[in-house]
N, C-alpha and C. Protein backbone atom coordinates (compact mmCIF):
# COMPACT_ATOMS: atom_id res chain seq x y z
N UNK A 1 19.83 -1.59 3.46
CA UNK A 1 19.05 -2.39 4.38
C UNK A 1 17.56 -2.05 4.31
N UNK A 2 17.25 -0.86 4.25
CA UNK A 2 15.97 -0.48 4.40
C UNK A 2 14.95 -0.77 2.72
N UNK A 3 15.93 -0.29 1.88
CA UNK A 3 15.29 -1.24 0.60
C UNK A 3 14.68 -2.84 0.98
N UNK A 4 15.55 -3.55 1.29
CA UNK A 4 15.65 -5.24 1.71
C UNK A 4 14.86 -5.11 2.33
N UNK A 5 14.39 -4.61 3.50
CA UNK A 5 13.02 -4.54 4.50
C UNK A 5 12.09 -4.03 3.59
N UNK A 6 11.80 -2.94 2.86
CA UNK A 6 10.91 -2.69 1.92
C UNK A 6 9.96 -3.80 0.88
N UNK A 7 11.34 -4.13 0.22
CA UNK A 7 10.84 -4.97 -0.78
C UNK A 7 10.13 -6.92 -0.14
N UNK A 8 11.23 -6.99 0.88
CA UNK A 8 10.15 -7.84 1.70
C UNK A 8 8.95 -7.73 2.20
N UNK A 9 8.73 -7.01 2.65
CA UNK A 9 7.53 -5.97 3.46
C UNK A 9 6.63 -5.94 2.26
N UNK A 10 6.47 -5.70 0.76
CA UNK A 10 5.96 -5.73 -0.15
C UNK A 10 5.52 -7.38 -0.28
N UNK A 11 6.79 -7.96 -0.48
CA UNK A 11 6.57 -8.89 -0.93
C UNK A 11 5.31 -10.08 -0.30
N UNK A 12 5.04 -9.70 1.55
CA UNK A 12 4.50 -10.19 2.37
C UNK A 12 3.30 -9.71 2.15
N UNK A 13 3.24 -8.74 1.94
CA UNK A 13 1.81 -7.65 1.71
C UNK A 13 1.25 -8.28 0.55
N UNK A 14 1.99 -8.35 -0.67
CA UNK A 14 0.99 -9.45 -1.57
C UNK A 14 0.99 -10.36 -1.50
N UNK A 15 1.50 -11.11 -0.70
CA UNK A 15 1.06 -12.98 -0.01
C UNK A 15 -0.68 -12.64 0.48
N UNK A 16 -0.49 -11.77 1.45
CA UNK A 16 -1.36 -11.36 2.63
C UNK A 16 -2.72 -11.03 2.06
N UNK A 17 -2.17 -10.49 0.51
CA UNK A 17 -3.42 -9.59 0.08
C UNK A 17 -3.80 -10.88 -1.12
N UNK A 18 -3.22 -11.42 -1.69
CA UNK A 18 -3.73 -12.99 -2.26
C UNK A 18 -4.67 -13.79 -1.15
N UNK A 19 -4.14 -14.24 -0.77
CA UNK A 19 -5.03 -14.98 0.34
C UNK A 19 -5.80 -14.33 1.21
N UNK A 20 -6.53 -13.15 1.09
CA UNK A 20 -7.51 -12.57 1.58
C UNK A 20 -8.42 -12.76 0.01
N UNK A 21 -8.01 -13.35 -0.96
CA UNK A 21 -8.60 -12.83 -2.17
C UNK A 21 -8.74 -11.95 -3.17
N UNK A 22 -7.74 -11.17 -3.07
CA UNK A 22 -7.33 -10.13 -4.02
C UNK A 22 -6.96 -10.63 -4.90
N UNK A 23 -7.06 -9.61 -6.46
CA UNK A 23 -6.33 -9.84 -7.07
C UNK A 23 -5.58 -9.13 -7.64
N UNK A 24 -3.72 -9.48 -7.95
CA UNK A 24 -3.24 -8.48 -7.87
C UNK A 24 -3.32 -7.74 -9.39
N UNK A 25 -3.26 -6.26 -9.64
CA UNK A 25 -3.06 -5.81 -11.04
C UNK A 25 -2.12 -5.36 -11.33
N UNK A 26 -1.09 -4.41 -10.37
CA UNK A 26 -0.12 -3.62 -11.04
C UNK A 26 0.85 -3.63 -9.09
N UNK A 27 2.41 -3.92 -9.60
CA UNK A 27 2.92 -3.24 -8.64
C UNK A 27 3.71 -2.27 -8.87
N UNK A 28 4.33 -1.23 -8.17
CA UNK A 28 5.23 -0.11 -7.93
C UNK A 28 4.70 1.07 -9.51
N UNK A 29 3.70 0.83 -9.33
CA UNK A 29 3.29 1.49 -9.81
C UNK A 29 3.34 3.18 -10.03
N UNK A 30 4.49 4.07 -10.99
CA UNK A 30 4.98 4.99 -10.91
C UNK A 30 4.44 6.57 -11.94
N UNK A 31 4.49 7.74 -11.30
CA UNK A 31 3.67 8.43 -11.76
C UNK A 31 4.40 9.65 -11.40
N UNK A 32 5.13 10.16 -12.24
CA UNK A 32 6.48 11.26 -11.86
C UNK A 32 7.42 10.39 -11.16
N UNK A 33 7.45 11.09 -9.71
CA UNK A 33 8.52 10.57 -8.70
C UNK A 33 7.69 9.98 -7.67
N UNK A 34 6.54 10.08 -7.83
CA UNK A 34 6.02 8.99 -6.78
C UNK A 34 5.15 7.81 -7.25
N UNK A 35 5.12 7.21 -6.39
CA UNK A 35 4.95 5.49 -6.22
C UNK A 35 3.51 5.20 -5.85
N UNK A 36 2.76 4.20 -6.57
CA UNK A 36 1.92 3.13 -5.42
C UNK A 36 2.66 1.64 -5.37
N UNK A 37 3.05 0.95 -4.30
CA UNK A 37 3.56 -0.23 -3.94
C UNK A 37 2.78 -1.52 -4.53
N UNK A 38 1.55 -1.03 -4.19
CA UNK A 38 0.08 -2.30 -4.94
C UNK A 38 -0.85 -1.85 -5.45
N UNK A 39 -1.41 -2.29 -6.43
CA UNK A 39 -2.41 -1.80 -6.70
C UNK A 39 -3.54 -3.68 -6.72
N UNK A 40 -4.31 -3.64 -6.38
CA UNK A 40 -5.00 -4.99 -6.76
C UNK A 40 -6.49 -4.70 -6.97
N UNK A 41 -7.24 -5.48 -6.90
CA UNK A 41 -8.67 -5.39 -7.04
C UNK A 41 -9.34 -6.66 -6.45
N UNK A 42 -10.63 -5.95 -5.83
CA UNK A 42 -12.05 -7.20 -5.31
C UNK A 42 -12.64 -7.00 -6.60
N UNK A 43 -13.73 -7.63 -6.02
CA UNK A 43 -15.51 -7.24 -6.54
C UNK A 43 -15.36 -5.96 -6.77
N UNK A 44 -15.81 -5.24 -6.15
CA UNK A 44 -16.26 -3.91 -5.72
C UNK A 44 -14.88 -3.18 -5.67
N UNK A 45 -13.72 -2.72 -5.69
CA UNK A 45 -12.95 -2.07 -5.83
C UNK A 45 -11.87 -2.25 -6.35
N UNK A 46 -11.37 -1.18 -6.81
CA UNK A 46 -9.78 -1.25 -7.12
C UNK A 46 -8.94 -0.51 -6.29
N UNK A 47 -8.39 -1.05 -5.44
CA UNK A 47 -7.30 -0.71 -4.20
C UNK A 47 -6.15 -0.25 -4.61
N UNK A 48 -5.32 1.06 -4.09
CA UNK A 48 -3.73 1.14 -4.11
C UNK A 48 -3.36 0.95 -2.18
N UNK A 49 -2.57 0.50 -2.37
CA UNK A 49 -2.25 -0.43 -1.18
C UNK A 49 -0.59 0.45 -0.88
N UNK A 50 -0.46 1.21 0.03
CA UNK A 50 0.70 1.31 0.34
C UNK A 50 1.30 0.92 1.39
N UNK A 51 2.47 0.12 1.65
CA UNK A 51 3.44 -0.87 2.53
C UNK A 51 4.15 0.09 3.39
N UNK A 52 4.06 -0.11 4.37
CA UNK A 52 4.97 0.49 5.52
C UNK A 52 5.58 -0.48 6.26
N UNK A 53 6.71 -1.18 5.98
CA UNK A 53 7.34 -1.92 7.08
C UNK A 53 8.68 -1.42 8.09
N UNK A 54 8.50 -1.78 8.94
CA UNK A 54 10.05 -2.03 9.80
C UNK A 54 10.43 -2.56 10.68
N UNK A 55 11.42 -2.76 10.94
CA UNK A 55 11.89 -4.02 12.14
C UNK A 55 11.55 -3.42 13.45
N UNK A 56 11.23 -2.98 13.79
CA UNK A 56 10.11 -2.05 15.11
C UNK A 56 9.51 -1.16 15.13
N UNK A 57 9.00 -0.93 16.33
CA UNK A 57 7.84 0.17 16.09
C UNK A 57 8.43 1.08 17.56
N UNK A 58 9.60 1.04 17.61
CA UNK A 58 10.12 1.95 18.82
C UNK A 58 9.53 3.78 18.62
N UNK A 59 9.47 3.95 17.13
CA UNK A 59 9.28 5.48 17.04
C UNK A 59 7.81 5.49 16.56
N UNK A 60 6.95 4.33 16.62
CA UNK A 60 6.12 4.34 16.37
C UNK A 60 5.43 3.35 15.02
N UNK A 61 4.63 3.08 15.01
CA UNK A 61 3.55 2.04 13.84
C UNK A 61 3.93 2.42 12.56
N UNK A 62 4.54 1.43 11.59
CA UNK A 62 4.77 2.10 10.46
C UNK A 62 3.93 2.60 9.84
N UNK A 63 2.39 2.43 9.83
CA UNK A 63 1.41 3.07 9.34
C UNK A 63 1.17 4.67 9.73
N UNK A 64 2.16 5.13 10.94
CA UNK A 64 1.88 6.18 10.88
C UNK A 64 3.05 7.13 10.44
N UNK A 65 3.73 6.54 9.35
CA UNK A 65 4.72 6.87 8.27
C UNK A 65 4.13 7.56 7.21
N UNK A 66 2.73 7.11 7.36
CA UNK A 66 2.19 7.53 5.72
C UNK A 66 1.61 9.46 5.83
N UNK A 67 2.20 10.29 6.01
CA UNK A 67 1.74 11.35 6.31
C UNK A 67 0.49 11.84 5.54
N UNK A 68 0.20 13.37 5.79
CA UNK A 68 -0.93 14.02 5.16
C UNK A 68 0.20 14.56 3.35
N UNK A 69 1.17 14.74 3.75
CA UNK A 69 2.48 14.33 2.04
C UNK A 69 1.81 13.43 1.47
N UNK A 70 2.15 12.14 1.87
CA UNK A 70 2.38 11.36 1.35
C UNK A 70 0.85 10.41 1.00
N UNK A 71 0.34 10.91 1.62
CA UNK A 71 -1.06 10.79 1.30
C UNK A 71 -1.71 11.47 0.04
N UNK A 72 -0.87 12.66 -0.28
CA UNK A 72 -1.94 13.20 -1.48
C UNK A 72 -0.73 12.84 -2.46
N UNK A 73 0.54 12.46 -2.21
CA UNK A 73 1.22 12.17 -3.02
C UNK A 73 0.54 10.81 -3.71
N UNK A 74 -0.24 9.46 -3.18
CA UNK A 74 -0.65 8.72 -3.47
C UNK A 74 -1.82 9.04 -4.22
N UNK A 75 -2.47 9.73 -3.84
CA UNK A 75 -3.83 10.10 -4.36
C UNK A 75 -3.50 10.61 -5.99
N UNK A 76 -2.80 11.37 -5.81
CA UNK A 76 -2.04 11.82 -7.44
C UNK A 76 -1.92 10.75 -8.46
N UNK A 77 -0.71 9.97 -7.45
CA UNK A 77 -0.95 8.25 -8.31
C UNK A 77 -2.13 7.54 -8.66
N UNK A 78 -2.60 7.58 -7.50
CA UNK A 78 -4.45 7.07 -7.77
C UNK A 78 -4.86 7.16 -9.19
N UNK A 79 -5.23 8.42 -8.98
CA UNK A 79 -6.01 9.03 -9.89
C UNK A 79 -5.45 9.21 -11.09
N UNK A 80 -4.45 9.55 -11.40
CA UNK A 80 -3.51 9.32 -13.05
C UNK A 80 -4.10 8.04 -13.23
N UNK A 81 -3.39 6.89 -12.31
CA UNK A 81 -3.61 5.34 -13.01
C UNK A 81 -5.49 4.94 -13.23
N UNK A 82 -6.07 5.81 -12.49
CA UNK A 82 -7.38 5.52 -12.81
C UNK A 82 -7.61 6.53 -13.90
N UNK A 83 -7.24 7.58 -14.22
CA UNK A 83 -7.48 8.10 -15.91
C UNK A 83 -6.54 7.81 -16.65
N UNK A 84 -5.61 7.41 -16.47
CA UNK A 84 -4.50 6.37 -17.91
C UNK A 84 -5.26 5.24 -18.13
N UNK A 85 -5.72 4.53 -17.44
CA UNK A 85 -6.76 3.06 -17.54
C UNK A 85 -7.63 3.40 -18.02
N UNK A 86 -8.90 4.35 -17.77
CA UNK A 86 -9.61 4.17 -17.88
C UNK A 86 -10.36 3.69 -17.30
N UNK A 87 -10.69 3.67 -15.66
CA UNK A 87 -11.12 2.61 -14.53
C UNK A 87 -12.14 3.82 -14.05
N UNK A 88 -13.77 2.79 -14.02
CA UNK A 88 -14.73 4.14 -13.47
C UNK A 88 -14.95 2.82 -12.65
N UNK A 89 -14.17 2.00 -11.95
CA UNK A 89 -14.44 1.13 -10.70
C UNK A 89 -14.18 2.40 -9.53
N UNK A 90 -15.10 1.80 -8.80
CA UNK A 90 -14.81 2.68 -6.97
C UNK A 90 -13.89 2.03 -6.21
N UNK A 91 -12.51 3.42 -6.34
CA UNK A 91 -11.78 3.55 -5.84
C UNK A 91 -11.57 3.29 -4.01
N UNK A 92 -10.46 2.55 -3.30
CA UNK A 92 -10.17 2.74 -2.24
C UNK A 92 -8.57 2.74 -2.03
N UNK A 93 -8.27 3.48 -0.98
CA UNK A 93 -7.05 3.93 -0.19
C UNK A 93 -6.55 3.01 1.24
N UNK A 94 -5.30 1.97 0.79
CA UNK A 94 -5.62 1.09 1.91
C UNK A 94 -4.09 1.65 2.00
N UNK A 95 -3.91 0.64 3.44
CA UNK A 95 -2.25 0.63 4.15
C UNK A 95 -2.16 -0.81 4.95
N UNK A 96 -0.71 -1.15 4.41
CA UNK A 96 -0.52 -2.39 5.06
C UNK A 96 0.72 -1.83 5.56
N UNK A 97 0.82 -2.27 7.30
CA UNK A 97 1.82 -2.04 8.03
C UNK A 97 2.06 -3.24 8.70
N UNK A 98 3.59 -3.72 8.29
CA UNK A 98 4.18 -4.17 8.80
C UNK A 98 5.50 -4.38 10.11
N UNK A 99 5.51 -4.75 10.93
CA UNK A 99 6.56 -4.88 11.77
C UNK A 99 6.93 -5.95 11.67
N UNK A 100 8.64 -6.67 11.56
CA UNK A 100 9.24 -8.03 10.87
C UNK A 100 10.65 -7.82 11.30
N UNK A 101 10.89 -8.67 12.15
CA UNK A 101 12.06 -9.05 12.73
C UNK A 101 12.27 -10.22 13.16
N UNK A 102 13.20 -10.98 13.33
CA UNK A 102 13.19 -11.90 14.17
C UNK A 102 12.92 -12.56 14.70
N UNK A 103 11.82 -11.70 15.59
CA UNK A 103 10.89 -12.20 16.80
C UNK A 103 9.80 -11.92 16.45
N UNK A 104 9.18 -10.92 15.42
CA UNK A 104 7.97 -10.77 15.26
C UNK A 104 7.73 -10.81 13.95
N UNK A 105 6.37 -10.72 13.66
CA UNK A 105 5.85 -10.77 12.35
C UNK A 105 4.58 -10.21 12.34
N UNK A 106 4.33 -8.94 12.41
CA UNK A 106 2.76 -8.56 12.89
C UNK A 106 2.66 -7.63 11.41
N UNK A 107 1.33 -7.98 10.40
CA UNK A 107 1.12 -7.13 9.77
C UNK A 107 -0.53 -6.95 10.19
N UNK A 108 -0.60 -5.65 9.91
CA UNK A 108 -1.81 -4.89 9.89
C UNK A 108 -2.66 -4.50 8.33
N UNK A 109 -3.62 -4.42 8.32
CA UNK A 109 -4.36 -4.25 6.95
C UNK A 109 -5.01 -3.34 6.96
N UNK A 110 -5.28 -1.63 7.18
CA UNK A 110 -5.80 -0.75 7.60
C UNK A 110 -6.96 -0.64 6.07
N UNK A 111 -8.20 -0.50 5.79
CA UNK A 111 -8.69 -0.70 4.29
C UNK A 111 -9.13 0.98 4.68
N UNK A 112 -9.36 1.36 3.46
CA UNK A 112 -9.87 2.62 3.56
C UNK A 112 -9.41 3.97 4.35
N UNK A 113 -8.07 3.77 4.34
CA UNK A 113 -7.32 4.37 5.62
C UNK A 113 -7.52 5.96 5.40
N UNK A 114 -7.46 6.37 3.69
CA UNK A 114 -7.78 7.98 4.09
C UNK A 114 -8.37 8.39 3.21
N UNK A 115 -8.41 9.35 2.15
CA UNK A 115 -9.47 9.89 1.41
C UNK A 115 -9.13 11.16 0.48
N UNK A 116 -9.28 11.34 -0.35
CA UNK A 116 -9.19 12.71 -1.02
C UNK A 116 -9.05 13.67 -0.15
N UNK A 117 -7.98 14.55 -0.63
CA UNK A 117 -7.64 15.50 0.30
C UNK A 117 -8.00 16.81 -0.19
């Protein structure tokens, strides 16, 4: 179940992030055992975008899923895919949190959410 919410939750996140104007470059993007969900690009940056969805927020905002872990676990990813590429574009660290059920549909777009650790 929680895959199925995942990969939807993704799938909404690059609707969301198209029609803001992105464009997308790479998804699930993998680097050992960890993941970036999106990677896309503006003008001015090349974004990894990580998805937090779930069908409530009883234990709290899925954005605040993404720990100080899992934060440098991304950053790892980051930065490999920006020296495997070859990308001297300026980097940013975003989070899209979703809540999706039924009754709701609230995503959030947090840009720049954290930073080298």
């Amino acid at each position: 179940m929680n895959q199925i919410l995942g990969k939807l939750g993704e799938n909404l996140a690059v609707q969301y992030l198209l029609d803001k104007g992105y464009t997308i470059v790479d998804r699930n993007y993998r680097y050992g055992r960890n993941e970036v969900d999106i990677i896309v690009s503006d003008q001015n940056h090349i974004v990894f975008v990580e998805v937090k969805t779930r069908n409530n927020n009883n234990i709290g905002e899925p954005y605040q899923a993404v720990t100080r872990k899992k934060q440098k676990q991304i950053i790892k990813v980051a930065h490999n895919y920006l020296v495997e590429n070859n990308i001297e574009t300026e980097a940013r660290l975003d989070v899209i949190s979703i809540v999706l059920n039924s009754k709701v549909k609230k995503i959030e777009h947090i840009e720049d959410a954290f930073h080298t650790v």
